[in-house]
N, C-alpha and C. Protein backbone atom coordinates (compact mmCIF):
# COMPACT_ATOMS: atom_id res chain seq x y z
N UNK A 1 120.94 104.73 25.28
CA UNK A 1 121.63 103.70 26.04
C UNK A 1 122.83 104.28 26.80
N UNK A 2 123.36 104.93 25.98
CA UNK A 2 124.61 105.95 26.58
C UNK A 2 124.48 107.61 27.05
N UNK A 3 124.43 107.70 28.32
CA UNK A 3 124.60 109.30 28.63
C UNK A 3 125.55 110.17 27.83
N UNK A 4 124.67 111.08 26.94
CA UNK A 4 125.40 111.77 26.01
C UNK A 4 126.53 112.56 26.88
N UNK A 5 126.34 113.56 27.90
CA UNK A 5 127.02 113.88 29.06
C UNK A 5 128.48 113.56 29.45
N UNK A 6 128.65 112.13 29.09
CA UNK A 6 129.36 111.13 29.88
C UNK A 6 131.04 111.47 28.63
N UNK A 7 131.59 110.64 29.22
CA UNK A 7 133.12 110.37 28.38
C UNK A 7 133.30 109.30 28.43
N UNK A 8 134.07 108.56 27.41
CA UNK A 8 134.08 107.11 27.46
C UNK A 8 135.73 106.80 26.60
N UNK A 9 136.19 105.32 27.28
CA UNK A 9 137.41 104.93 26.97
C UNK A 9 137.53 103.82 25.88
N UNK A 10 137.96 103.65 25.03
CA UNK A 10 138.38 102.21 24.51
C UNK A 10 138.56 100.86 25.57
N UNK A 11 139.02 101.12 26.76
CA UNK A 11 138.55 100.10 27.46
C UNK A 11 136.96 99.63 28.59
N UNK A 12 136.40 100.69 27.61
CA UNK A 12 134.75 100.53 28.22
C UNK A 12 134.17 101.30 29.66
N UNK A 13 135.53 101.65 29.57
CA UNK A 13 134.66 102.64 31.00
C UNK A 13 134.30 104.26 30.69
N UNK A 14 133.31 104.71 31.78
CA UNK A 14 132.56 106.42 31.24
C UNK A 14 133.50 107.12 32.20
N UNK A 15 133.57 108.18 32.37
CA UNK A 15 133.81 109.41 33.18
C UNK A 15 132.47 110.37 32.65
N UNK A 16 132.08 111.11 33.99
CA UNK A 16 131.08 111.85 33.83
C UNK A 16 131.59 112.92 35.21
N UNK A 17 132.07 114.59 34.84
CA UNK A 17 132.68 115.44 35.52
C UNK A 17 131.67 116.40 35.71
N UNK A 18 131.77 116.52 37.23
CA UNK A 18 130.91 117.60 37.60
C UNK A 18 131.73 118.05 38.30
N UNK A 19 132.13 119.96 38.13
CA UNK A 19 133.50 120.45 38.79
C UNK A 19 135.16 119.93 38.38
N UNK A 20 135.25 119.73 39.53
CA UNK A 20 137.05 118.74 39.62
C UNK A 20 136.82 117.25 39.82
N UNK A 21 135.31 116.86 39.91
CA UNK A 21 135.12 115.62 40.59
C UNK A 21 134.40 114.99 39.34
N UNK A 22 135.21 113.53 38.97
CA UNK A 22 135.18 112.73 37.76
C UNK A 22 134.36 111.18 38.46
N UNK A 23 133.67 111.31 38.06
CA UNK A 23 132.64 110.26 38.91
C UNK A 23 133.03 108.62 37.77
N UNK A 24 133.74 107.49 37.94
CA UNK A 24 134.04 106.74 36.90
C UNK A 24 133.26 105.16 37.32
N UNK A 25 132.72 104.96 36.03
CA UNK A 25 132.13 103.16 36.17
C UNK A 25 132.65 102.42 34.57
N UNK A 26 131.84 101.37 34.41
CA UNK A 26 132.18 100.50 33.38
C UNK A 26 130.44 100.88 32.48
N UNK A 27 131.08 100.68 31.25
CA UNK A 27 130.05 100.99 30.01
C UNK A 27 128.59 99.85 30.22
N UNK A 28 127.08 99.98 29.53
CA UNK A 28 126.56 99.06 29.14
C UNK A 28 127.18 98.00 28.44
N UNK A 29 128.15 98.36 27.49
CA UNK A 29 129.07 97.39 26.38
C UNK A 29 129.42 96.59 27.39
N UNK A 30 130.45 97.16 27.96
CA UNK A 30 131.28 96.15 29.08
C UNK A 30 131.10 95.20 29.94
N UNK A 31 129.86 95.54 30.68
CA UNK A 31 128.99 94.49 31.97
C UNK A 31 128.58 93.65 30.89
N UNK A 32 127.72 94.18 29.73
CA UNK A 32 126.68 92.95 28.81
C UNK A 32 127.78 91.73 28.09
N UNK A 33 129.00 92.29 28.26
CA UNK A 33 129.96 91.17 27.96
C UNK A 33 130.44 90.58 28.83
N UNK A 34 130.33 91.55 30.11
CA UNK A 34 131.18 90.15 31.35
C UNK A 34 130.11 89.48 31.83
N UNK A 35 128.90 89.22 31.71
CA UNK A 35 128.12 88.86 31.97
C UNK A 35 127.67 89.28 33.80
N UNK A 36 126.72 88.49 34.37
CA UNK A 36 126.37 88.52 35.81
C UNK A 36 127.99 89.04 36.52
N UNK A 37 127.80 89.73 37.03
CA UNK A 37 128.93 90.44 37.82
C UNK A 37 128.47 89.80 39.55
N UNK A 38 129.21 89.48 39.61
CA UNK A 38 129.57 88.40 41.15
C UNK A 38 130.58 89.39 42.38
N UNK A 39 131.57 90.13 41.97
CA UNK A 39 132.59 90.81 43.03
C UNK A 39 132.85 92.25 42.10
N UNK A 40 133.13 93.34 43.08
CA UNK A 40 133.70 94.38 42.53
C UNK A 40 135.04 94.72 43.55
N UNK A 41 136.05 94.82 42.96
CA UNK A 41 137.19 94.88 43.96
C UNK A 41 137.34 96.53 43.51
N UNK A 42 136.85 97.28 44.57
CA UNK A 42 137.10 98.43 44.64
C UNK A 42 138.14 99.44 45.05
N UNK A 43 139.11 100.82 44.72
CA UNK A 43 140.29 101.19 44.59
C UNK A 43 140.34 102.01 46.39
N UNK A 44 141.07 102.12 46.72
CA UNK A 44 140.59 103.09 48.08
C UNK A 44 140.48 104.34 48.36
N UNK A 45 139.93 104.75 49.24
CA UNK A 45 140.10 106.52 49.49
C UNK A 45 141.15 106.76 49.55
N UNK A 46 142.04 108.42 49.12
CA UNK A 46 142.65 108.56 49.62
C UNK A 46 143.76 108.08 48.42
N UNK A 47 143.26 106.94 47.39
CA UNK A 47 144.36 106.57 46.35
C UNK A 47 145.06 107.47 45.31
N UNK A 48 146.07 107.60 45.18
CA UNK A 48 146.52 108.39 44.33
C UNK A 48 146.53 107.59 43.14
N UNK A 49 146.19 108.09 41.97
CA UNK A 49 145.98 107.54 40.46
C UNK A 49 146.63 108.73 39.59
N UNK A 50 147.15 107.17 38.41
CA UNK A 50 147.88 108.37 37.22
C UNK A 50 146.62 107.61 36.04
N UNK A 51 146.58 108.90 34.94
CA UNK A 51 146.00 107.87 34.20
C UNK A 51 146.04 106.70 32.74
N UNK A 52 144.97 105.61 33.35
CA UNK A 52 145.62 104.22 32.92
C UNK A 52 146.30 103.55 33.86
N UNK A 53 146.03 103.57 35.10
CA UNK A 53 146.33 102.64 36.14
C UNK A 53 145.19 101.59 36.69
N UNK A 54 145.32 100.36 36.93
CA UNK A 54 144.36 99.47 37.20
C UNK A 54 144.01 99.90 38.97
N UNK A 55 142.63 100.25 38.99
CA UNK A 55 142.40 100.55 40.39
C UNK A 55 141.71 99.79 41.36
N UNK A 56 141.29 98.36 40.19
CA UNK A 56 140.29 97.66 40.67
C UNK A 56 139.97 96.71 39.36
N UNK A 57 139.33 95.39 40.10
CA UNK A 57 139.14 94.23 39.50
C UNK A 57 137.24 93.71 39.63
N UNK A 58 136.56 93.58 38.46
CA UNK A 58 134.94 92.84 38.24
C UNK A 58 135.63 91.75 38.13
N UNK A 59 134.48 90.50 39.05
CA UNK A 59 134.78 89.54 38.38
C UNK A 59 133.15 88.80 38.27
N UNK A 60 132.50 87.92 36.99
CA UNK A 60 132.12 87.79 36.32
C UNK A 60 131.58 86.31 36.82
N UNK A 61 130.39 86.05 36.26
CA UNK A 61 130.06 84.63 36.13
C UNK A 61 131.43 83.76 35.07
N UNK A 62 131.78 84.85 34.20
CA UNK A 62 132.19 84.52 32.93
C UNK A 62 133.89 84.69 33.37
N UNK A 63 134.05 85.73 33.70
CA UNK A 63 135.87 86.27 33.96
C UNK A 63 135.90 87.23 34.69
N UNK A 64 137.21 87.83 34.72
CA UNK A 64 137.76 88.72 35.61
C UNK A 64 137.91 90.10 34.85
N UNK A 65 138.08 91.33 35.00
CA UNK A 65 138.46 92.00 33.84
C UNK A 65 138.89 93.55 35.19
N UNK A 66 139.71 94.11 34.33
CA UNK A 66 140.46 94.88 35.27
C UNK A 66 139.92 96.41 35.16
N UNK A 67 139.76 97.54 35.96
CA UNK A 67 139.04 98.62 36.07
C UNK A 67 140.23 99.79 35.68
N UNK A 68 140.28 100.67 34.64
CA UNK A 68 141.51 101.52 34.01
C UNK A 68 140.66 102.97 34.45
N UNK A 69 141.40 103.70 35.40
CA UNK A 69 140.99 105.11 35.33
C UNK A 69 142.02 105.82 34.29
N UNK A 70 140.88 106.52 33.07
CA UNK A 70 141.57 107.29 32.31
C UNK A 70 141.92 108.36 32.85
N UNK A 71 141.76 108.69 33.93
CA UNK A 71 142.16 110.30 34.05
C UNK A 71 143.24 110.30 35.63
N UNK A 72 144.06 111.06 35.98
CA UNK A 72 144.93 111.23 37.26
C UNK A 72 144.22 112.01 38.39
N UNK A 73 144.45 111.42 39.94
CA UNK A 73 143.87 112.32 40.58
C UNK A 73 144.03 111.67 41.75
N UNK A 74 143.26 112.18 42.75
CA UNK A 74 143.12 111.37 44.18
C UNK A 74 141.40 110.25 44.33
N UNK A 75 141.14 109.28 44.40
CA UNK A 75 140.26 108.58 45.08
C UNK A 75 139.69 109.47 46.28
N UNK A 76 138.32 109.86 46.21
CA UNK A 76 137.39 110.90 46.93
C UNK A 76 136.33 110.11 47.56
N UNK A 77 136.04 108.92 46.52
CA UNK A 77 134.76 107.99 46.89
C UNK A 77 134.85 106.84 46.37
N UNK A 78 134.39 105.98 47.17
CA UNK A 78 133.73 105.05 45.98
C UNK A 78 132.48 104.04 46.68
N UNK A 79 132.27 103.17 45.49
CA UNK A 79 130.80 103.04 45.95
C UNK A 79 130.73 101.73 46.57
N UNK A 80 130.63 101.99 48.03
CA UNK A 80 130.23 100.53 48.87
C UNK A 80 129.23 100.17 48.76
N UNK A 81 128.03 100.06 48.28
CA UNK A 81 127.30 99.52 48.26
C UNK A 81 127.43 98.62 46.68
N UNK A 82 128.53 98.54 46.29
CA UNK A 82 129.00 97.23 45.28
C UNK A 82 129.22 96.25 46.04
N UNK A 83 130.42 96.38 47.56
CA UNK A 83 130.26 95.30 48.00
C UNK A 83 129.01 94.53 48.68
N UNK A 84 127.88 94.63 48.85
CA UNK A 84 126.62 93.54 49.05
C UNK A 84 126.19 93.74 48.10
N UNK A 85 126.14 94.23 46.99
CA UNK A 85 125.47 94.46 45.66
C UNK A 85 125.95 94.45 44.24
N UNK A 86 126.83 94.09 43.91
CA UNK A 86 127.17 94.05 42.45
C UNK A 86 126.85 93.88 42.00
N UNK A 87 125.96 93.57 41.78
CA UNK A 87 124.87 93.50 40.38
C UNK A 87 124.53 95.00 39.58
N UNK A 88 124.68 95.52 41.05
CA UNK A 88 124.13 97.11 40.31
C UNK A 88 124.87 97.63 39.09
N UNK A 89 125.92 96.88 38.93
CA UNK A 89 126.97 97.25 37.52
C UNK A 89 126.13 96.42 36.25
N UNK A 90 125.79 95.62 36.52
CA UNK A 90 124.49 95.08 35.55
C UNK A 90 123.46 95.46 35.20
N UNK A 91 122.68 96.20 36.76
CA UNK A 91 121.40 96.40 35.97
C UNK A 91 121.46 98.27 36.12
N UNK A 92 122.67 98.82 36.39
CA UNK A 92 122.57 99.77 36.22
C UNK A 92 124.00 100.52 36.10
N UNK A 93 124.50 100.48 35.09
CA UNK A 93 125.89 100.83 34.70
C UNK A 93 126.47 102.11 34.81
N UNK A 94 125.32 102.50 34.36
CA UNK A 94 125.40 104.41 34.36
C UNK A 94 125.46 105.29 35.35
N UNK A 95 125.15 104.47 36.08
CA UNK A 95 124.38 105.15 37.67
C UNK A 95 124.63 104.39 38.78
N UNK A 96 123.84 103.64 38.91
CA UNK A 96 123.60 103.09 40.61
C UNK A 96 125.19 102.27 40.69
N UNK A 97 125.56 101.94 39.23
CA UNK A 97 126.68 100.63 39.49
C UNK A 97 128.33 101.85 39.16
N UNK A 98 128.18 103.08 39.45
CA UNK A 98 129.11 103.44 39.58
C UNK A 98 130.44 103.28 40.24
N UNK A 99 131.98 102.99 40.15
CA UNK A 99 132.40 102.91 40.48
C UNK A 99 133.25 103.26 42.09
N UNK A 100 133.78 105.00 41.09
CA UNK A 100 134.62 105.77 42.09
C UNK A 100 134.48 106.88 41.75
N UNK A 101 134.75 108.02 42.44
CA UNK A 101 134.93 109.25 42.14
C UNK A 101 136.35 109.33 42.49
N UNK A 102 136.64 110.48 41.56
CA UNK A 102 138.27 110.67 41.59
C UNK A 102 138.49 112.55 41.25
N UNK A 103 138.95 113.18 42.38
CA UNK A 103 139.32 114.58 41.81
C UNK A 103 140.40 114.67 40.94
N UNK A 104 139.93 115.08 39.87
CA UNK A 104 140.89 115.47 39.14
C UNK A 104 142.22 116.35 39.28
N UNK A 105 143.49 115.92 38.76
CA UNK A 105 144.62 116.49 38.83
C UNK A 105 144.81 117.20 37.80
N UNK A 106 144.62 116.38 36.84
CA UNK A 106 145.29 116.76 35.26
C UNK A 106 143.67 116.99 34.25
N UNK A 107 142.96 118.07 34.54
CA UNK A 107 141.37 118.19 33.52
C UNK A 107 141.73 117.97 31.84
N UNK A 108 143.12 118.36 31.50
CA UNK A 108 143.46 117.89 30.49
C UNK A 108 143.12 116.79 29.70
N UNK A 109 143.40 115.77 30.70
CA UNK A 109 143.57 114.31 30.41
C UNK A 109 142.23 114.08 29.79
N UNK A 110 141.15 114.94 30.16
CA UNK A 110 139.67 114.33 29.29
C UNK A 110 139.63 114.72 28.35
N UNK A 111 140.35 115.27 27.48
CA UNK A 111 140.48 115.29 25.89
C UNK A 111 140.48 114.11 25.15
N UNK A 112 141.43 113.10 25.96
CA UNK A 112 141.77 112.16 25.15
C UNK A 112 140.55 111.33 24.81
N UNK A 113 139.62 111.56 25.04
CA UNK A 113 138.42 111.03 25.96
C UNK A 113 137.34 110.53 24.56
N UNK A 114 136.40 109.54 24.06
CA UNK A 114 135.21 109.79 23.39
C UNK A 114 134.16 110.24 23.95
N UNK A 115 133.55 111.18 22.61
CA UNK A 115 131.89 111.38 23.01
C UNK A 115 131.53 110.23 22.63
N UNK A 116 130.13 110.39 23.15
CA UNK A 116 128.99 109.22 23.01
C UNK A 116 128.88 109.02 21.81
N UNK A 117 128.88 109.99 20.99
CA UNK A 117 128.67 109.50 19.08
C UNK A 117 130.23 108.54 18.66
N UNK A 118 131.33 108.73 19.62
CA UNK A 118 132.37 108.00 18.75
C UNK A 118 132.54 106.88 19.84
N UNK A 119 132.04 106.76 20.72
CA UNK A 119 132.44 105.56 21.85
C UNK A 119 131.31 104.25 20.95
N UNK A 120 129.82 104.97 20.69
CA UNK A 120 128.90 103.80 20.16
C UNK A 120 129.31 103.31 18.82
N UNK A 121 130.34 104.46 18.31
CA UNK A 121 130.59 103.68 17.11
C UNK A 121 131.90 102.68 16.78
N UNK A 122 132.72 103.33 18.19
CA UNK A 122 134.18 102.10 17.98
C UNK A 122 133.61 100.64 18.98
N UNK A 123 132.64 100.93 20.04
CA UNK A 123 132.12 99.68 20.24
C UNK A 123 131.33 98.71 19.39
N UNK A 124 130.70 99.25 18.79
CA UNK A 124 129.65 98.62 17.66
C UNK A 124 127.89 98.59 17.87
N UNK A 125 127.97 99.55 18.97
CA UNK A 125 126.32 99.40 19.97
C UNK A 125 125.54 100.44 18.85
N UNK A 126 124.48 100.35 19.08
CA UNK A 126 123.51 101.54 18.34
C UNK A 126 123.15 101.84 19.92
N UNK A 127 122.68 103.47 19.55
CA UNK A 127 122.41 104.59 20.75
C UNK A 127 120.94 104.33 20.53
């Protein structure tokens, strides 16, 4: 269910680093709780981020819930095709419903980070 690969936060989102470039979305856990995802308010190019800054807002059949990049860096990408499509954070969390990419400043900062064996177990999901 979870890309072993990946890094994951207590607030439900992955990082998955290839190079300096930290590619970030929201967990299976996370969407299957906000239910149908309706808007993705996405962070901009060009944004400077520390990390644990809100860069962006899902909002939900159900609620609103706010987007935390764990790691510091600059905004490189992100994914427009959320705006005519958000759903893709539903039916594809891992991947297609990716957020942003963000170059990393501080590679440090992904220490703080879970693997997949301790993210499925402080969420409560089986892998």
């Amino acid at each position: 269910m979870y890309p072993e690969e990946y890094l994951y936060t207590e607030d439900h989102e992955w990082i998955h680093v290839e190079g300096e470039i930290a590619t970030l979305g929201i967990t299976q856990h996370a969407q299957s709780e906000l239910g149908d995802i309706v808007f993705v308010e996405l962070p901009e190019v060009d944004q400077e981020v520390e990390a644990g800054d809100s860069i962006g807002n899902i909002d939900s059949s159900k609620t609103s819930a706010e987007i935390f990049t764990p790691v510091s860096g600059v905004v490189v990408e992100v994914n427009e095709s959320l705006d005519e499509a958000p759903e893709q954070v539903n039916e594809s969390p891992h991947e297609a419903g990716w957020i942003a990419k963000i170059r990393l400043s501080a590679a440090d900062e992904l220490e703080a980070l879970m693997s997949v064996e301790a993210y499925v177990e402080f969420a409560g999901d089986s892998d």
